[in-house]
N, C-alpha and C. Protein backbone atom coordinates (compact mmCIF):
# COMPACT_ATOMS: atom_id res chain seq x y z
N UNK A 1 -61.30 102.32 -33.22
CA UNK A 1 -60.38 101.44 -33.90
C UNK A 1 -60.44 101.76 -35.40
N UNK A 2 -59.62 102.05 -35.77
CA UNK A 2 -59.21 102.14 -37.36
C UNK A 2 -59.50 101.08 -38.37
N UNK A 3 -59.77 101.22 -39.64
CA UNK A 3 -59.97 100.47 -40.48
C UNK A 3 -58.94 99.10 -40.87
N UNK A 4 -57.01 99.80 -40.62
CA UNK A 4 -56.45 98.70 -40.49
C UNK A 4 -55.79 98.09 -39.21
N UNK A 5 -56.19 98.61 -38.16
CA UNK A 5 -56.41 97.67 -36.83
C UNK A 5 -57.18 96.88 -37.37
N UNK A 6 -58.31 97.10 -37.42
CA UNK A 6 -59.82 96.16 -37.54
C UNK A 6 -59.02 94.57 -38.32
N UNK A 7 -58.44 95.50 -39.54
CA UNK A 7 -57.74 93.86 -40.38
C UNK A 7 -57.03 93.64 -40.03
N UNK A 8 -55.84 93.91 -39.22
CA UNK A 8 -55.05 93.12 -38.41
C UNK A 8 -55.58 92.28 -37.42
N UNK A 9 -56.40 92.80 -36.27
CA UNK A 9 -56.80 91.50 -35.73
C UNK A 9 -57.69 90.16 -36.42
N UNK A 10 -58.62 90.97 -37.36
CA UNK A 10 -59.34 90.14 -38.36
C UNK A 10 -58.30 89.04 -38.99
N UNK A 11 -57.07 89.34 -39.76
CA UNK A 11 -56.40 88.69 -40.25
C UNK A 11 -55.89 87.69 -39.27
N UNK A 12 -55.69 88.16 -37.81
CA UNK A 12 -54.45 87.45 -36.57
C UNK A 12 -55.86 86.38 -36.17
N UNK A 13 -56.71 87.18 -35.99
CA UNK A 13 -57.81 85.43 -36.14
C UNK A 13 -57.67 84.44 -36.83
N UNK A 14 -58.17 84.87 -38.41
CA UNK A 14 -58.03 83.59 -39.13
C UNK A 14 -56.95 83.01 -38.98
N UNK A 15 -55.95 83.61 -39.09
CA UNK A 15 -54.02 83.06 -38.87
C UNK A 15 -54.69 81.90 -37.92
N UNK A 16 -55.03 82.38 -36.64
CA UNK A 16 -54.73 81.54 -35.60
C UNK A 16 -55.97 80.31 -36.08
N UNK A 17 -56.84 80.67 -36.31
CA UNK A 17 -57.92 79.14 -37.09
C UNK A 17 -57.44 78.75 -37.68
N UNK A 18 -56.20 79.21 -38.77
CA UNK A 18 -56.36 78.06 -39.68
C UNK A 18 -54.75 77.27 -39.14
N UNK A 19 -54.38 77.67 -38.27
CA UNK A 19 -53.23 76.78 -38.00
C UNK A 19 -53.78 75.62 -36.87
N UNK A 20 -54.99 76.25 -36.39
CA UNK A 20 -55.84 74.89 -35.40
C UNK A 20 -56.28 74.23 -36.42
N UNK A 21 -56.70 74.39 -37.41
CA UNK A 21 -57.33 73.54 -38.62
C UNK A 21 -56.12 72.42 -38.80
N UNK A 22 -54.86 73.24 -39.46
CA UNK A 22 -53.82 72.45 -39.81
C UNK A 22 -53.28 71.52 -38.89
N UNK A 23 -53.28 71.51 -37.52
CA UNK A 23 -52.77 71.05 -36.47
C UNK A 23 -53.95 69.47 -36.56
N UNK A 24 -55.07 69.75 -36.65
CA UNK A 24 -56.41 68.93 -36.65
C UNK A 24 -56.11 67.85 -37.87
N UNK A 25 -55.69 68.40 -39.35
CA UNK A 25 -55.13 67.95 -40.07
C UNK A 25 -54.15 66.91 -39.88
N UNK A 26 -53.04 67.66 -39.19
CA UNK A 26 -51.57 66.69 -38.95
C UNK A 26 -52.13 65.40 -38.29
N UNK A 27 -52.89 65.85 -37.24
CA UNK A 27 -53.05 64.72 -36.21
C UNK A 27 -54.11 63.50 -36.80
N UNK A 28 -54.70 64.07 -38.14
CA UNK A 28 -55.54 63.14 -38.96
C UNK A 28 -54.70 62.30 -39.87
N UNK A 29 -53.70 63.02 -39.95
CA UNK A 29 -52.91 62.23 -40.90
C UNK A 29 -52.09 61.24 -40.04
N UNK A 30 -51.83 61.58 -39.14
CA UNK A 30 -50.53 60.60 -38.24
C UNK A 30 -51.29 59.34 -37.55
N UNK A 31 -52.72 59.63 -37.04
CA UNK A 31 -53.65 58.76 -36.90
C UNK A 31 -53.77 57.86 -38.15
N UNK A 32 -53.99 57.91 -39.48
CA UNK A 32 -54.18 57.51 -40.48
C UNK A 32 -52.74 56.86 -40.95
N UNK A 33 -51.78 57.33 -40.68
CA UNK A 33 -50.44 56.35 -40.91
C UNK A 33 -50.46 55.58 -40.14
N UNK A 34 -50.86 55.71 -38.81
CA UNK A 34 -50.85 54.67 -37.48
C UNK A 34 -51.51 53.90 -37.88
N UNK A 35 -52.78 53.69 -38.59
CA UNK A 35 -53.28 52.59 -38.89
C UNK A 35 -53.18 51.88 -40.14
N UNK A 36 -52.75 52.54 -40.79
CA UNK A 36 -52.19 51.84 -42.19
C UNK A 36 -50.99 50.59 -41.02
N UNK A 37 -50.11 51.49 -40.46
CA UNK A 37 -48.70 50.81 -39.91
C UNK A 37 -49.58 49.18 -39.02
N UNK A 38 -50.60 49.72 -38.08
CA UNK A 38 -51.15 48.90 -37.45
C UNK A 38 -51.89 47.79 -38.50
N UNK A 39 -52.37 47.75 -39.72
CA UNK A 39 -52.53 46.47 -40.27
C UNK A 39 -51.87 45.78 -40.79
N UNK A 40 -50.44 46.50 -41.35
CA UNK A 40 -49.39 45.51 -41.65
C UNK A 40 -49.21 44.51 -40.63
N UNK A 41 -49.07 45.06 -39.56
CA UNK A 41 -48.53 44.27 -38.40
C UNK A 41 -49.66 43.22 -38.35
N UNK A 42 -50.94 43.68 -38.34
CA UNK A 42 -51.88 42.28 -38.30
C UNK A 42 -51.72 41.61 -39.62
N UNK A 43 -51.21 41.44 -40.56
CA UNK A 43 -51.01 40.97 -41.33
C UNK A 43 -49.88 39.76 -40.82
N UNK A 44 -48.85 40.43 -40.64
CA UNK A 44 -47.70 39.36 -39.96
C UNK A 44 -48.30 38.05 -39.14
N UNK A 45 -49.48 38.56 -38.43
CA UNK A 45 -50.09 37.37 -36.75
C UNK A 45 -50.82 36.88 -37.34
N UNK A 46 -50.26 34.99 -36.42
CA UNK A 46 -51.53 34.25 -36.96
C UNK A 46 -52.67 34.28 -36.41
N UNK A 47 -53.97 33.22 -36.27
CA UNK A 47 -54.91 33.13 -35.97
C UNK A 47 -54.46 32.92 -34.89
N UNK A 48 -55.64 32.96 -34.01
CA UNK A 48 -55.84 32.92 -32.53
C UNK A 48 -54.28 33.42 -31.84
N UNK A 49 -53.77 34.66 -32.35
CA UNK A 49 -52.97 35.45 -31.50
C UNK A 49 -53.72 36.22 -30.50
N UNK A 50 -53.13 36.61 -29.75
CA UNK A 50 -54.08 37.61 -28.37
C UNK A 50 -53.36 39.00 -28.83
N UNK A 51 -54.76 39.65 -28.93
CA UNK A 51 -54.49 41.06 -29.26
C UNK A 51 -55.50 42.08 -28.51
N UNK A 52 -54.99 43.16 -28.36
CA UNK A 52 -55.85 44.51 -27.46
C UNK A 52 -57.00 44.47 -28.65
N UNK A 53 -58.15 44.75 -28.41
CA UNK A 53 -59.34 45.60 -29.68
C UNK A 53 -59.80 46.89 -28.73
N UNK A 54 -59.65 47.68 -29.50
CA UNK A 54 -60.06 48.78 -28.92
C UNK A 54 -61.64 48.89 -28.31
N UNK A 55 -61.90 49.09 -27.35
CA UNK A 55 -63.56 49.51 -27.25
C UNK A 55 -64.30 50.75 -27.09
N UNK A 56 -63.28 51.82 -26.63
CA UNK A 56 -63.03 53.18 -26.93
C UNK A 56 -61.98 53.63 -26.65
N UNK A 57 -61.92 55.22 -26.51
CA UNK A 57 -60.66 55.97 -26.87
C UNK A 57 -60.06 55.82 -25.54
N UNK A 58 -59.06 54.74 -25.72
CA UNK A 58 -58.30 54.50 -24.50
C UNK A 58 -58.51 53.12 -23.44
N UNK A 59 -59.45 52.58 -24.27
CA UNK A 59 -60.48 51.48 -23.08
C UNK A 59 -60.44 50.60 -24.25
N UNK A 60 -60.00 49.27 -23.89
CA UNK A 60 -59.43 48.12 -24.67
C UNK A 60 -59.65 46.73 -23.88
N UNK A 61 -59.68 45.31 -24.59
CA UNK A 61 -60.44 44.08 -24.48
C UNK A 61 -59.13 43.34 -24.81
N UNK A 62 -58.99 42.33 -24.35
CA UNK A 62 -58.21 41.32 -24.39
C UNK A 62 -59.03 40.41 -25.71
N UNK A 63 -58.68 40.14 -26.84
CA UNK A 63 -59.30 39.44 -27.54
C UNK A 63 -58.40 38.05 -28.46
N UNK A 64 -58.86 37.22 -28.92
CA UNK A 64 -58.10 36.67 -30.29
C UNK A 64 -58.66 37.04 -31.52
N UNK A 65 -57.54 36.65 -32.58
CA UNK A 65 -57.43 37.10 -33.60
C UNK A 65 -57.97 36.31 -34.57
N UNK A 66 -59.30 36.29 -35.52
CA UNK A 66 -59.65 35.27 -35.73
C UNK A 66 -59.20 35.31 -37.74
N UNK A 67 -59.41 36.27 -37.77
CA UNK A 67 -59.02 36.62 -39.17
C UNK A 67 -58.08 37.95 -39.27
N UNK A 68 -56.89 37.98 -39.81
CA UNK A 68 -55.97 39.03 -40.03
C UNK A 68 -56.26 39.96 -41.31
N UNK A 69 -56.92 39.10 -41.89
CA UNK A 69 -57.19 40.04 -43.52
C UNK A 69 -58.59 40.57 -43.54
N UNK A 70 -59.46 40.11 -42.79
CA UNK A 70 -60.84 40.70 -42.92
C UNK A 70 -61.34 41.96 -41.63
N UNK A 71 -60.79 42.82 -42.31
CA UNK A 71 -61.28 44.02 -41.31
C UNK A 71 -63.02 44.45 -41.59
N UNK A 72 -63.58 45.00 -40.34
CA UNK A 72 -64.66 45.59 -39.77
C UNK A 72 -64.70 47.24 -40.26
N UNK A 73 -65.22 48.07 -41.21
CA UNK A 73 -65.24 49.12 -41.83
C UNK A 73 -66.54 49.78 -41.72
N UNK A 74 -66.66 50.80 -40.62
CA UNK A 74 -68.19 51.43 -40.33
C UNK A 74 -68.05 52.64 -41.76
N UNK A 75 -68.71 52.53 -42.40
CA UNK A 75 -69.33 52.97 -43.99
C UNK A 75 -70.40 54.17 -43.15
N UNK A 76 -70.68 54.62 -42.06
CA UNK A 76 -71.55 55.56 -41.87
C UNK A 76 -73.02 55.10 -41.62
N UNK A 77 -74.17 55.23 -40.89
CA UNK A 77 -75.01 55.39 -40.53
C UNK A 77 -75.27 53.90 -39.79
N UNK A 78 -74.29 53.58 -38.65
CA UNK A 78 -74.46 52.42 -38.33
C UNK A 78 -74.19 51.29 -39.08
N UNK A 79 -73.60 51.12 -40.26
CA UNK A 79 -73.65 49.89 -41.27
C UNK A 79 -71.74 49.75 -41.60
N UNK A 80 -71.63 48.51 -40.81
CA UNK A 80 -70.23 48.19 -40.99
C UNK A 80 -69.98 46.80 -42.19
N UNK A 81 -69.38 47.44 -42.55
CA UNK A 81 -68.84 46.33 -44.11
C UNK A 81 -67.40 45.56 -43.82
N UNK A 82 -67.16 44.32 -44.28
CA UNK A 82 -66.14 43.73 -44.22
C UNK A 82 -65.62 44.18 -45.14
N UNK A 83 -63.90 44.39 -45.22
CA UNK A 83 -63.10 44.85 -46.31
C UNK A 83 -61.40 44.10 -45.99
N UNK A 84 -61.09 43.67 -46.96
CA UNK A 84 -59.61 43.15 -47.13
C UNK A 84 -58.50 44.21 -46.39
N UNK A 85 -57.61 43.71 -45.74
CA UNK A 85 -56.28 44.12 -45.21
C UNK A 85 -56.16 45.62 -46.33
N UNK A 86 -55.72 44.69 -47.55
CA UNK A 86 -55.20 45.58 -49.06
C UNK A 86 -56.46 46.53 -49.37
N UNK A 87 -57.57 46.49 -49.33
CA UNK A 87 -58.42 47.20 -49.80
C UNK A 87 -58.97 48.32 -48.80
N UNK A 88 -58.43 48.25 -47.16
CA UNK A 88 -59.16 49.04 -46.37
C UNK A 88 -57.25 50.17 -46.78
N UNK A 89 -56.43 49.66 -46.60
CA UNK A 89 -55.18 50.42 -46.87
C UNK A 89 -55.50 51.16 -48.39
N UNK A 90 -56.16 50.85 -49.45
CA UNK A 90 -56.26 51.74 -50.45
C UNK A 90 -57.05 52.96 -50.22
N UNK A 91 -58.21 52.12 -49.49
CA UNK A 91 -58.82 53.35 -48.98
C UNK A 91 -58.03 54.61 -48.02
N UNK A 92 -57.64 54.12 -47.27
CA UNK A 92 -56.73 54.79 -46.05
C UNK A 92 -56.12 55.52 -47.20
N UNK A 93 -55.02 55.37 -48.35
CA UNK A 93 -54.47 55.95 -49.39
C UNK A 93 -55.21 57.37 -49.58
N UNK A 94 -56.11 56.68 -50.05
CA UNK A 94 -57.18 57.79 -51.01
C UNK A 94 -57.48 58.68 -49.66
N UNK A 95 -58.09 58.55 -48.90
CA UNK A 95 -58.11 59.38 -47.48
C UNK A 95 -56.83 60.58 -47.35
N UNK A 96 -55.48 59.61 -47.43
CA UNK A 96 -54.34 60.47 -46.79
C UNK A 96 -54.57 61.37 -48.29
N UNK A 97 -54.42 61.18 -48.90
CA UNK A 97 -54.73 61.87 -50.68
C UNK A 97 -55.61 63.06 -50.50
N UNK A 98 -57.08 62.90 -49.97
CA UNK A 98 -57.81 63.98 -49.79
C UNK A 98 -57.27 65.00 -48.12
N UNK A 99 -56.76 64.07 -47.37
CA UNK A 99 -56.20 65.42 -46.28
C UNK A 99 -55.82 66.25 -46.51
N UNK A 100 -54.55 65.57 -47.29
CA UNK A 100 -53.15 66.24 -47.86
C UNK A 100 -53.56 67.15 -48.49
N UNK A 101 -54.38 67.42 -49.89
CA UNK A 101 -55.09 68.30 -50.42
C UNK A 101 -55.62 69.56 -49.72
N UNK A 102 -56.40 69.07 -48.51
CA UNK A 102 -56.71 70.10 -47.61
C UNK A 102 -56.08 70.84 -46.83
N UNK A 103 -54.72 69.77 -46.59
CA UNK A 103 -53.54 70.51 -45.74
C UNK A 103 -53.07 71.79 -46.98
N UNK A 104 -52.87 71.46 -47.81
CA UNK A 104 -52.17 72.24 -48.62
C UNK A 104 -53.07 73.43 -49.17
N UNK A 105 -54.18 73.49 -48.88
CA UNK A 105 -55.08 74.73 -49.47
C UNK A 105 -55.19 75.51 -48.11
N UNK A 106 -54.90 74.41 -46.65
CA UNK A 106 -54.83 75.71 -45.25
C UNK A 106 -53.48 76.53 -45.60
N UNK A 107 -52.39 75.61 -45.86
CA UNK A 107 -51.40 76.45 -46.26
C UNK A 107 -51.61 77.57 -46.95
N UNK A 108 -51.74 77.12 -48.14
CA UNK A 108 -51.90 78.60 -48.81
C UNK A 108 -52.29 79.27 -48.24
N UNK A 109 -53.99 79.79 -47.79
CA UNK A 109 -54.63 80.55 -46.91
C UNK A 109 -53.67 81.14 -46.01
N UNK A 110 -53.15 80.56 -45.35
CA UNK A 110 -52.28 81.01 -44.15
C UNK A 110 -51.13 81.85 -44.83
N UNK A 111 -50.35 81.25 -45.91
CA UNK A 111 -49.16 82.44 -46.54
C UNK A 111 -49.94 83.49 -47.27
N UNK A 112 -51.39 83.58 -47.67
CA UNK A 112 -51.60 85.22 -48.03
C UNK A 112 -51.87 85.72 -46.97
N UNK A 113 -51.92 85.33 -45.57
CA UNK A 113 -52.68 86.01 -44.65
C UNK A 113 -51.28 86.47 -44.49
N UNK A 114 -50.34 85.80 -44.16
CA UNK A 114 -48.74 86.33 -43.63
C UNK A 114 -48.35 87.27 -44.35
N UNK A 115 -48.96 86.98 -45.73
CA UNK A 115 -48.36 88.35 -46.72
C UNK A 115 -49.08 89.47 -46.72
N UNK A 116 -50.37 89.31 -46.31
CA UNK A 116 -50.92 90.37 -46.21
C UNK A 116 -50.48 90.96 -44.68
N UNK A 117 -50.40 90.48 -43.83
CA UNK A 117 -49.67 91.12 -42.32
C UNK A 117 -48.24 91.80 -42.50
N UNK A 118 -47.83 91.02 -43.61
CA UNK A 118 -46.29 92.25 -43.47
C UNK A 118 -46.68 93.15 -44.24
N UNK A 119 -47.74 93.04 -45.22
CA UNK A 119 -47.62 94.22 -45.85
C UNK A 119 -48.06 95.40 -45.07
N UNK A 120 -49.14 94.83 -44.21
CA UNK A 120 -49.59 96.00 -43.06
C UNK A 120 -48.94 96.32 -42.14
N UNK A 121 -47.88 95.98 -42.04
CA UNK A 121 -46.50 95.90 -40.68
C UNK A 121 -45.29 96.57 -41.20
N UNK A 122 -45.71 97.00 -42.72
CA UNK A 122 -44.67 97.79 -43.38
C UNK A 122 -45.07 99.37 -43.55
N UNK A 123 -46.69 99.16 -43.36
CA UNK A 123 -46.82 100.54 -43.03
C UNK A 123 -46.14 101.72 -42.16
């Protein structure tokens, strides 16, 4: 195999990682609008409405609603903090803020890799 075989498939790798990256991305972000969207809505309901709570991915509890503004926020190492409706959504903000950032630096990555493939496809 030749030196620019070798970087063509080398290059057709990363291509293909970093668009699983980006894909991983999207689906972080659309998750992350879903729940911004999902506390407005608890915002709207009063107390003791009946609502699903999740208990895992896909597996859910019949519960009431005892407070609409005081969300449950796992902070990492087992330690969950109470945080306001408005203040867990700023966070969520700042979150979509740092994805986005990351989405946009896979991008790049990915258009020099494309530019570097035509340039080797123009050989």
């Amino acid at each position: 195999m030749n030196k620019e075989n070798a970087e063509l498939e080398f290059l057709d790798s990363q291509a293909r990682m970093l668009v699983e990256q980006l894909e991983n991305v999207d689906a972080s972000l659309m998750e992350i609008e879903y729940l911004r969207s999902s506390i407005d809505e608890l915002k709207g309901m009063k107390e003791g409405s009946d609502i699903l709570a999740p208990m895992s991915s896909g597996i859910f509890i019949k519960a009431k609603l005892s407070n609409s503004n005081a969300l449950l926020m796992n902070v990492g190492n087992s330690v969950v903090v109470e945080k306001s409706a408005e203040d867990t959504k700023k966070l969520l903000d700042a979150r979509i803020v740092e994805i986005s950032e990351v989405r946009e630096k896979l991008l790049l990555q990915l258009q020099k890799i494309d530019e570097r493939l035509k340039q080797l496809g123009e050989r």
